[in-house]
C-alpha atoms as a PDB file:
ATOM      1  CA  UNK A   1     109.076  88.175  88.517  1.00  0.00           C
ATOM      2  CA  UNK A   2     110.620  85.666  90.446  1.00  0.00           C
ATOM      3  CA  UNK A   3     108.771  82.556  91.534  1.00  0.00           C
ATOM      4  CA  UNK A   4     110.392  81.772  94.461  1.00  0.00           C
ATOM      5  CA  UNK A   5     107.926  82.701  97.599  1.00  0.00           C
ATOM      6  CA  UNK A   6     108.306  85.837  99.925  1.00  0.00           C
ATOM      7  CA  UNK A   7     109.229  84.676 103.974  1.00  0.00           C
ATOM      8  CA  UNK A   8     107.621  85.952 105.983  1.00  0.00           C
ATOM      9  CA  UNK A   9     109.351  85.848 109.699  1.00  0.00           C
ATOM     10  CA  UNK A  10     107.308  86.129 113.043  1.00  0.00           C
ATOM     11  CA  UNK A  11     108.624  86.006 116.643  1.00  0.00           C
ATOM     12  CA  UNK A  12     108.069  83.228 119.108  1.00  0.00           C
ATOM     13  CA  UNK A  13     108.554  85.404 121.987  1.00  0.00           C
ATOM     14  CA  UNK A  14     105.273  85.973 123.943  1.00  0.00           C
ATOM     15  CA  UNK A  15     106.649  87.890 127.089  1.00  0.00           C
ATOM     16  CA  UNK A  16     107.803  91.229 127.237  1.00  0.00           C
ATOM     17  CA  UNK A  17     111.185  90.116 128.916  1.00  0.00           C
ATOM     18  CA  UNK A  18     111.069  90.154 132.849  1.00  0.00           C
ATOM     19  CA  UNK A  19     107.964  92.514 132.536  1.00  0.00           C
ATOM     20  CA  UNK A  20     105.770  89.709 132.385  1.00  0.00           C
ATOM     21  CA  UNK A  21     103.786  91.507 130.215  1.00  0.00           C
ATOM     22  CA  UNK A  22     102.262  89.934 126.998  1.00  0.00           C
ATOM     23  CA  UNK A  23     103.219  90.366 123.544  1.00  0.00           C
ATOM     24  CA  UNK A  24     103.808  88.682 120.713  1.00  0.00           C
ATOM     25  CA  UNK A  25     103.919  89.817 116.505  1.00  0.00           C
ATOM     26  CA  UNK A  26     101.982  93.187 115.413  1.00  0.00           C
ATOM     27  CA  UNK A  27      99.300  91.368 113.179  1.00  0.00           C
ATOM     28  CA  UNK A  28      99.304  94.606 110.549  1.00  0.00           C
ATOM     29  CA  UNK A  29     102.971  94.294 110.006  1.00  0.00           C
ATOM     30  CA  UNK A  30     102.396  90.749 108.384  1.00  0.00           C
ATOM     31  CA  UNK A  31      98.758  91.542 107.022  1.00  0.00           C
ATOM     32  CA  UNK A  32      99.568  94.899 105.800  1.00  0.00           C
ATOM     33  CA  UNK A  33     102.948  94.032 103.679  1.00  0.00           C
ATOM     34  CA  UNK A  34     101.484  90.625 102.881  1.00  0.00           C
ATOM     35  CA  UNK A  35      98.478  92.155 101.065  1.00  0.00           C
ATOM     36  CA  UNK A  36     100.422  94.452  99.016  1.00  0.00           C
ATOM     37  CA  UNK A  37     103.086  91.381  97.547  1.00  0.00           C
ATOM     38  CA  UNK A  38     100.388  89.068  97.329  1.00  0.00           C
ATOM     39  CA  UNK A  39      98.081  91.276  95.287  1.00  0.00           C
ATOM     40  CA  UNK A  40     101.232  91.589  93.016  1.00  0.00           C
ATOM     41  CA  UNK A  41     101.178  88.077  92.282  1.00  0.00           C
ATOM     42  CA  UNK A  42     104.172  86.563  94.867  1.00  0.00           C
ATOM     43  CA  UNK A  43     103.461  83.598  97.187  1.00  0.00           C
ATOM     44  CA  UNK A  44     103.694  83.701 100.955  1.00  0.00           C
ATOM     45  CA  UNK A  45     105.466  81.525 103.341  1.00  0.00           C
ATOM     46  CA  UNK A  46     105.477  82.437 106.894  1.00  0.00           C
ATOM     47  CA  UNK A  47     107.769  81.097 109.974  1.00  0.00           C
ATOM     48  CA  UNK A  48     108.744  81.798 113.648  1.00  0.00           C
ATOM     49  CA  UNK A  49     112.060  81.935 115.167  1.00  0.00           C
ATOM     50  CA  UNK A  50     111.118  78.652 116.705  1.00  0.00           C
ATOM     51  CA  UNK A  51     108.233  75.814 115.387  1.00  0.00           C
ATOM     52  CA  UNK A  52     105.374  75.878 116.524  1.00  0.00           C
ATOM     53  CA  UNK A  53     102.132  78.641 117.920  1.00  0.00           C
ATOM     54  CA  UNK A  54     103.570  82.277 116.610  1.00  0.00           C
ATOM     55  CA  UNK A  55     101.914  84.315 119.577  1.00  0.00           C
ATOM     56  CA  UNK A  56     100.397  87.580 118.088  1.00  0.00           C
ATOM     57  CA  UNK A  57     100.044  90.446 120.262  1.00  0.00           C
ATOM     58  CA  UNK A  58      96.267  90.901 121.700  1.00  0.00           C
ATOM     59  CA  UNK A  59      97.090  95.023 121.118  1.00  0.00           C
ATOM     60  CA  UNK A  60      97.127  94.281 117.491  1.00  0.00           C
ATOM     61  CA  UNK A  61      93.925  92.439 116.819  1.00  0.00           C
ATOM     62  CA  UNK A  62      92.030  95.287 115.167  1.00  0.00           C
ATOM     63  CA  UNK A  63      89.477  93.799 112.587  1.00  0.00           C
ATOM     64  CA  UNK A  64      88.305  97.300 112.173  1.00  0.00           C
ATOM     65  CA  UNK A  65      91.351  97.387 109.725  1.00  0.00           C
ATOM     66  CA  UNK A  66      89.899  95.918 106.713  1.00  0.00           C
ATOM     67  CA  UNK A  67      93.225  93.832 105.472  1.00  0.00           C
ATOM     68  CA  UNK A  68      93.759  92.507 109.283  1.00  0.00           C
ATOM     69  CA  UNK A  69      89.862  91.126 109.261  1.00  0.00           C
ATOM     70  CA  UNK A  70      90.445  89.614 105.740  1.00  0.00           C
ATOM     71  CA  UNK A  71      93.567  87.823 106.609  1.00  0.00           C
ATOM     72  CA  UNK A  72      91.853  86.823 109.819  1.00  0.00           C
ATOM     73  CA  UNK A  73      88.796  85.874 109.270  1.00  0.00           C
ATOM     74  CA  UNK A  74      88.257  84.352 105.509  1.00  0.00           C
ATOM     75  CA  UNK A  75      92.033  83.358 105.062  1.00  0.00           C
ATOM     76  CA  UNK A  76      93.991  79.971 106.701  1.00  0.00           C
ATOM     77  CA  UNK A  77      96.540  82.726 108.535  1.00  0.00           C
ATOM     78  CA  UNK A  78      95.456  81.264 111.779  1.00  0.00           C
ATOM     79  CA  UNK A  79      95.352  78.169 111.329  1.00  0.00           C
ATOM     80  CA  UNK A  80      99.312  78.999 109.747  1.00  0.00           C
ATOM     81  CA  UNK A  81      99.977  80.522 112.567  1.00  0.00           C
ATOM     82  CA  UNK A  82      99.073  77.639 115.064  1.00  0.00           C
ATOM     83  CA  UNK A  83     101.599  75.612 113.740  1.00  0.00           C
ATOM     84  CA  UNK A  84     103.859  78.206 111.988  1.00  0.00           C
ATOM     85  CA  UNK A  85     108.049  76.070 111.054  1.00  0.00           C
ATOM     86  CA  UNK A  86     110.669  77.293 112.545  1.00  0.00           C
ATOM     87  CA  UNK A  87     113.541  78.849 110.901  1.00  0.00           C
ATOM     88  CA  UNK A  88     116.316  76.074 111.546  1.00  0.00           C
ATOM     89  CA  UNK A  89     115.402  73.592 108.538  1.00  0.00           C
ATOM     90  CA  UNK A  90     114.897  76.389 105.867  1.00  0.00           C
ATOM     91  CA  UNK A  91     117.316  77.647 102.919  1.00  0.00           C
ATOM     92  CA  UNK A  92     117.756  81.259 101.806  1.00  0.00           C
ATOM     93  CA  UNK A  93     118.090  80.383  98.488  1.00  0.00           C
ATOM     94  CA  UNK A  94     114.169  78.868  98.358  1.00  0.00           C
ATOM     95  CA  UNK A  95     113.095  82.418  98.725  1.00  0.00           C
ATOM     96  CA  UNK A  96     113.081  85.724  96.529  1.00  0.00           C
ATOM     97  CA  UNK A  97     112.840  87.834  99.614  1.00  0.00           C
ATOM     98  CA  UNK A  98     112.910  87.525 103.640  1.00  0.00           C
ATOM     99  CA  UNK A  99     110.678  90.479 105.646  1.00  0.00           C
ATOM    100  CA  UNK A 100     110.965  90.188 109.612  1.00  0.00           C
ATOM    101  CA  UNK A 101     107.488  91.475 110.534  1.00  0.00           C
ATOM    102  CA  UNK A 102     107.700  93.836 114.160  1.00  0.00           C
ATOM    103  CA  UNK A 103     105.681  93.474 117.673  1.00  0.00           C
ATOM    104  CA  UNK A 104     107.473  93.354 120.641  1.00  0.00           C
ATOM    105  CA  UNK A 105     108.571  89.707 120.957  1.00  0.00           C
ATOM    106  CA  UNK A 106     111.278  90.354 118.697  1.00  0.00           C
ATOM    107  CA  UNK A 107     113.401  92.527 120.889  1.00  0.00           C
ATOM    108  CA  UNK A 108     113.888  89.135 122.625  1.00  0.00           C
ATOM    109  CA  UNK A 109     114.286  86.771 119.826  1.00  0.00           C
ATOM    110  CA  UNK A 110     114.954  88.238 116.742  1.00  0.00           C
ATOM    111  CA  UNK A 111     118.965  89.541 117.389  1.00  0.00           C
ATOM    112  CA  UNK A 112     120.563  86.258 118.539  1.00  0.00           C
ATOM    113  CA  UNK A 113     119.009  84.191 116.275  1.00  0.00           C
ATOM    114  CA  UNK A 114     121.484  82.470 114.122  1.00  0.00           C
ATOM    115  CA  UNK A 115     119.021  80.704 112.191  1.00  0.00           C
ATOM    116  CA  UNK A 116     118.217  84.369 111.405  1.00  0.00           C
ATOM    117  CA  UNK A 117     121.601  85.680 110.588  1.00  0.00           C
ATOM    118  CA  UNK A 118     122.471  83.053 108.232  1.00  0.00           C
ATOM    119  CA  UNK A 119     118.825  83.306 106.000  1.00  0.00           C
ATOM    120  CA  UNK A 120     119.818  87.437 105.911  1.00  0.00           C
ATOM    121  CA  UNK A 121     122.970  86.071 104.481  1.00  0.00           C
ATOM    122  CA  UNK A 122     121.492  83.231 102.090  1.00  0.00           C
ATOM    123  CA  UNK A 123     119.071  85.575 101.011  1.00  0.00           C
ATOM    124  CA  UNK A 124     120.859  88.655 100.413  1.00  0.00           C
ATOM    125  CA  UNK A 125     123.883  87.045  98.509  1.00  0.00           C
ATOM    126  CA  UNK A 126     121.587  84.662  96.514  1.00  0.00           C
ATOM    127  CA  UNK A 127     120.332  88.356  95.107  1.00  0.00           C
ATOM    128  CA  UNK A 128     117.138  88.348  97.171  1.00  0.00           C
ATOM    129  CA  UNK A 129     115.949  91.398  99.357  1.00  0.00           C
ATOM    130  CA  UNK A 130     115.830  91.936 102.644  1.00  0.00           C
ATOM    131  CA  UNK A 131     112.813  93.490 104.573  1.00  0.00           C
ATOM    132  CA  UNK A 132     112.045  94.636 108.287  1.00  0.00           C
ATOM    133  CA  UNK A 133     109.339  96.800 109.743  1.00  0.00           C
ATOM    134  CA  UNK A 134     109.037  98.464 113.311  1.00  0.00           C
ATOM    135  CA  UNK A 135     110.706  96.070 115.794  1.00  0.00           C
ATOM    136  CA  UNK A 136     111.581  93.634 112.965  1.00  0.00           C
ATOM    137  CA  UNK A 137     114.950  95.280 112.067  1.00  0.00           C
ATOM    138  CA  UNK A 138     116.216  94.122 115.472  1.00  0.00           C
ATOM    139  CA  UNK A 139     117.189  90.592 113.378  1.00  0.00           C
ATOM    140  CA  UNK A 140     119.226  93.290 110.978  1.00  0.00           C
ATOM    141  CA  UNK A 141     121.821  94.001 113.763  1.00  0.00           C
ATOM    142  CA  UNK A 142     124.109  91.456 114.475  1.00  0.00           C
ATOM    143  CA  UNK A 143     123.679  89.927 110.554  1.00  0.00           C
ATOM    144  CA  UNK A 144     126.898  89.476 108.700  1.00  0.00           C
ATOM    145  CA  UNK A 145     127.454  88.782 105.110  1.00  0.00           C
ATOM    146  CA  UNK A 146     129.923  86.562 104.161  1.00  0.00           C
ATOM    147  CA  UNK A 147     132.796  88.752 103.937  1.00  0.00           C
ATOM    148  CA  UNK A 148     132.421  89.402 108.038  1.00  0.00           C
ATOM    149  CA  UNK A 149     130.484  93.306 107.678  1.00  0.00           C
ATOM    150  CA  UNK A 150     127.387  94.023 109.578  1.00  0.00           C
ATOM    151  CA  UNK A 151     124.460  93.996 106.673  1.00  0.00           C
ATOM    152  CA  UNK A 152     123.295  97.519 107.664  1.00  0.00           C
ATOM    153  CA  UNK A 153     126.959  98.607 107.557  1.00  0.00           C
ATOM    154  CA  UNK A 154     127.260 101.919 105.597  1.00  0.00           C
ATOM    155  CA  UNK A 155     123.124 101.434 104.946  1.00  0.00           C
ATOM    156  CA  UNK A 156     120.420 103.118 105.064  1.00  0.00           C
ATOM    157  CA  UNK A 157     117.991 102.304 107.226  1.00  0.00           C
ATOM    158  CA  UNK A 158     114.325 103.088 108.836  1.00  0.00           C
ATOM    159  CA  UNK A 159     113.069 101.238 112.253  1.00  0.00           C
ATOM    160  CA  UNK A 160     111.001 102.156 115.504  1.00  0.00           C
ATOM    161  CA  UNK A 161     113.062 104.772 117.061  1.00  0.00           C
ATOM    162  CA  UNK A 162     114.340 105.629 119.899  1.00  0.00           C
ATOM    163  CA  UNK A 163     112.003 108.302 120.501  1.00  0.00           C
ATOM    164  CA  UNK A 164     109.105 105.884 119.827  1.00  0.00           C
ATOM    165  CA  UNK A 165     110.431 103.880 122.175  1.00  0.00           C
ATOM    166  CA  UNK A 166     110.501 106.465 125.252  1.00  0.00           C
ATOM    167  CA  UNK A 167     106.934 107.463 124.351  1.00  0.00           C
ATOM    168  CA  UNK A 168     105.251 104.004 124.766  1.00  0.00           C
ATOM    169  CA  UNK A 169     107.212 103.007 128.087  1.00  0.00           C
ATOM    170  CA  UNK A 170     109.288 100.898 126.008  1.00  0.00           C
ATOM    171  CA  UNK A 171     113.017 101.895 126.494  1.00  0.00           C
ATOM    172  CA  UNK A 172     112.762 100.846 130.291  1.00  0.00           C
ATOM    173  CA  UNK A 173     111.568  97.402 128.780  1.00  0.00           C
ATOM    174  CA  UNK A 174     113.525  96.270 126.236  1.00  0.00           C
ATOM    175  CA  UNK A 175     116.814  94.579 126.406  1.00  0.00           C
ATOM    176  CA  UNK A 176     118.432  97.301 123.321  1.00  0.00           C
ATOM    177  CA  UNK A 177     117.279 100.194 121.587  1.00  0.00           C
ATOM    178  CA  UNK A 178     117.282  99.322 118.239  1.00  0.00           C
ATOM    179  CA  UNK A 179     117.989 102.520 116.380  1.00  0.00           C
ATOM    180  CA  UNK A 180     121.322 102.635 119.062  1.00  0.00           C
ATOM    181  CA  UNK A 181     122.050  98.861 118.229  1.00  0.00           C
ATOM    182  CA  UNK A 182     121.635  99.675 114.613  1.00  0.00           C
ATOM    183  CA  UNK A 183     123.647 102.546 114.129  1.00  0.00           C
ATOM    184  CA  UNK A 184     127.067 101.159 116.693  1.00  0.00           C
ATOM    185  CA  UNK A 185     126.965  98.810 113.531  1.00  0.00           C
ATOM    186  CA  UNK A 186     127.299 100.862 110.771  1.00  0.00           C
ATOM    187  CA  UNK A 187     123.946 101.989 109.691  1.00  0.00           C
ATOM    188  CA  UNK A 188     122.502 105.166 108.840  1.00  0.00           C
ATOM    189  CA  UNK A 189     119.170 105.566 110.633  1.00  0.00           C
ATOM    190  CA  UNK A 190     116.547 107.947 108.869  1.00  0.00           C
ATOM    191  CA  UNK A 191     113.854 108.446 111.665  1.00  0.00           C
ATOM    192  CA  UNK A 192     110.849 110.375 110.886  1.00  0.00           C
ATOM    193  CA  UNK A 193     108.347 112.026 113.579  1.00  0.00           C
ATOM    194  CA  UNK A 194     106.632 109.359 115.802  1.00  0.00           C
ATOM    195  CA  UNK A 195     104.160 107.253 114.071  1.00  0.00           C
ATOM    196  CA  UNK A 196     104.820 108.567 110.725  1.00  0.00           C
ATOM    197  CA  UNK A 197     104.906 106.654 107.821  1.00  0.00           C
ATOM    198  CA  UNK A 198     108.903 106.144 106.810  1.00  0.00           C
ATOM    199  CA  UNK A 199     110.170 103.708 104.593  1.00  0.00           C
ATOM    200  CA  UNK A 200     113.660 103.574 103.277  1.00  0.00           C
ATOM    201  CA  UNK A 201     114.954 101.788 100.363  1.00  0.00           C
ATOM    202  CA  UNK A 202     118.531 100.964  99.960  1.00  0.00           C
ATOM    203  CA  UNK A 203     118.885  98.535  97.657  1.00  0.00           C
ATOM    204  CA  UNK A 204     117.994  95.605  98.295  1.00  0.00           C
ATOM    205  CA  UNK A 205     117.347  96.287 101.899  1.00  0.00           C
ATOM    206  CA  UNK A 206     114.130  97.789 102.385  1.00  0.00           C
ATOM    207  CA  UNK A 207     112.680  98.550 106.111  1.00  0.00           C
ATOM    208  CA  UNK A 208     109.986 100.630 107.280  1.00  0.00           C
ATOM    209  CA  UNK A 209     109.927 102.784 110.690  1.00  0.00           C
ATOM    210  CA  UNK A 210     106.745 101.504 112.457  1.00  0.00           C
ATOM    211  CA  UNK A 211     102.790 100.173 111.957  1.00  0.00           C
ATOM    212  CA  UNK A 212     102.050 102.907 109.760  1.00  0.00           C
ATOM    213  CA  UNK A 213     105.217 101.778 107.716  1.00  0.00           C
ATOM    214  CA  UNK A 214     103.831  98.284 107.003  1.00  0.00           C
ATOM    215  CA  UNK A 215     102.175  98.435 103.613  1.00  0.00           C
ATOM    216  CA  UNK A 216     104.612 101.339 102.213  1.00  0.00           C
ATOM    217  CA  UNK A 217     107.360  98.389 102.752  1.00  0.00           C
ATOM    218  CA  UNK A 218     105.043  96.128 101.045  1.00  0.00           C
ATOM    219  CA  UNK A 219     104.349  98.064  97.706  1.00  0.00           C
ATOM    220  CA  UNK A 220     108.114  98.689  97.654  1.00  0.00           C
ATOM    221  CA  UNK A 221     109.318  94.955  97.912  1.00  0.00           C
ATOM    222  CA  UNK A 222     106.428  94.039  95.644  1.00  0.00           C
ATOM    223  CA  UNK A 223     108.093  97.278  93.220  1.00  0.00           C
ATOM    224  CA  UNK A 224     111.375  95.619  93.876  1.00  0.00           C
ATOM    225  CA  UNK A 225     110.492  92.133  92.860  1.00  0.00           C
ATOM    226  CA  UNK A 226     109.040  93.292  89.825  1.00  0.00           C
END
């Protein structure tokens, strides 16, 4: 087991675009994944694309979800999140694995982050995995490794689909579709029926299709850390 920490990457983004409408991380997709490595004995770091308050999105705040109401209420995640680092001072190579939690913030922050891009890279080629859930596979897309290829090029990979994304009002919100981004790259996108639970494991590159998808991509980094 390796015992460098786990990353944990929120968004910053609190606004769904030029909707106006409020959003922020989906709390299970860090709760979920972070109970399943943590009860496997790895330590937790979490950032934002940017220092400072990681907004969470008031749609994900159920504390009738047992892990979500532990992590809330008898754990320091808030007071982590209040005053979360941002990604631009931090080094792949400090970490055994990066996951890019979902919500809908990331669909405006995740993609163009650079300070994104190159952990995927520092990560991945220091032998580290790479982990997204949901919306969190939207940093995936425009990483390269150092050779110039896309990441998910000629990978397989799960995220929130397109046909997820038409049934919550989403595709006439969001700057991309993710699945479409994902696959003009290179990837090969394994979508399940809406909602379902869908994980896929190539490699090391594991991502998971939506919520229910969070702690199946947990208990398979925590399986692929050892």
């Amino acid at each position: 087991m390796s015992d460098k920490p786990i990353l944990y990457v929120v968004t910053s983004n609190a606004v769904k675009g030029a909707s106006g409408q409020p959003t922020g991380f989906w709390l299970s997709e860090l709760t979920h994944p972070m109970h399943e490595t943590e009860a496997a004995g790895h330590r937790s770091e979490i950032a934002a694309i940017r220092a400072g308050v990681a907004p969470v999105d008031a749609d994900s705040l159920n504390m009738d979800d047992p892990v979500n109401a532990h992590y809330w209420q008898q754990t320091d995640l808030q007071q982590r999140l209040q005053a979360a680092p941002g990604l631009g001072g931090l080094n792949g190579a400090d970490y055994s694995a990066i996951l890019f939690t979902g919500g809908y913030g990331t669909m405006w922050d995740f993609r163009e982050s650079l300070d994104a891009q190159r952990l995927i890279r520092e990560v991945y080629e220091n032998g580290g995995i790479v982990a997204a859930v949901c919306h969190g596979p939207a940093a995936l897309v425009d990483a390269k490794l150092s050779n110039g290829e896309y990441l998910v090029s000629g990978k397989n990979v799960a995220a929130f689909t397109n046909a997820e994304e038409e049934a919550t009002g989403g595709a006439k919100i969001v700057p991309f579709l993710l699945e479409t981004a994902l696959v003009e790259h290179g990837a090969k996108h394994h979508a399940a029926p809406n909602w379902a639970e869908n994980v896929v494991v190539d490699g090391r590159l594991i991502t998971g299709q939506n919520p229910a998808s969070a702690k199946g991509v947990g208990v398979a980094l925590a399986k692929a850390l050892g």
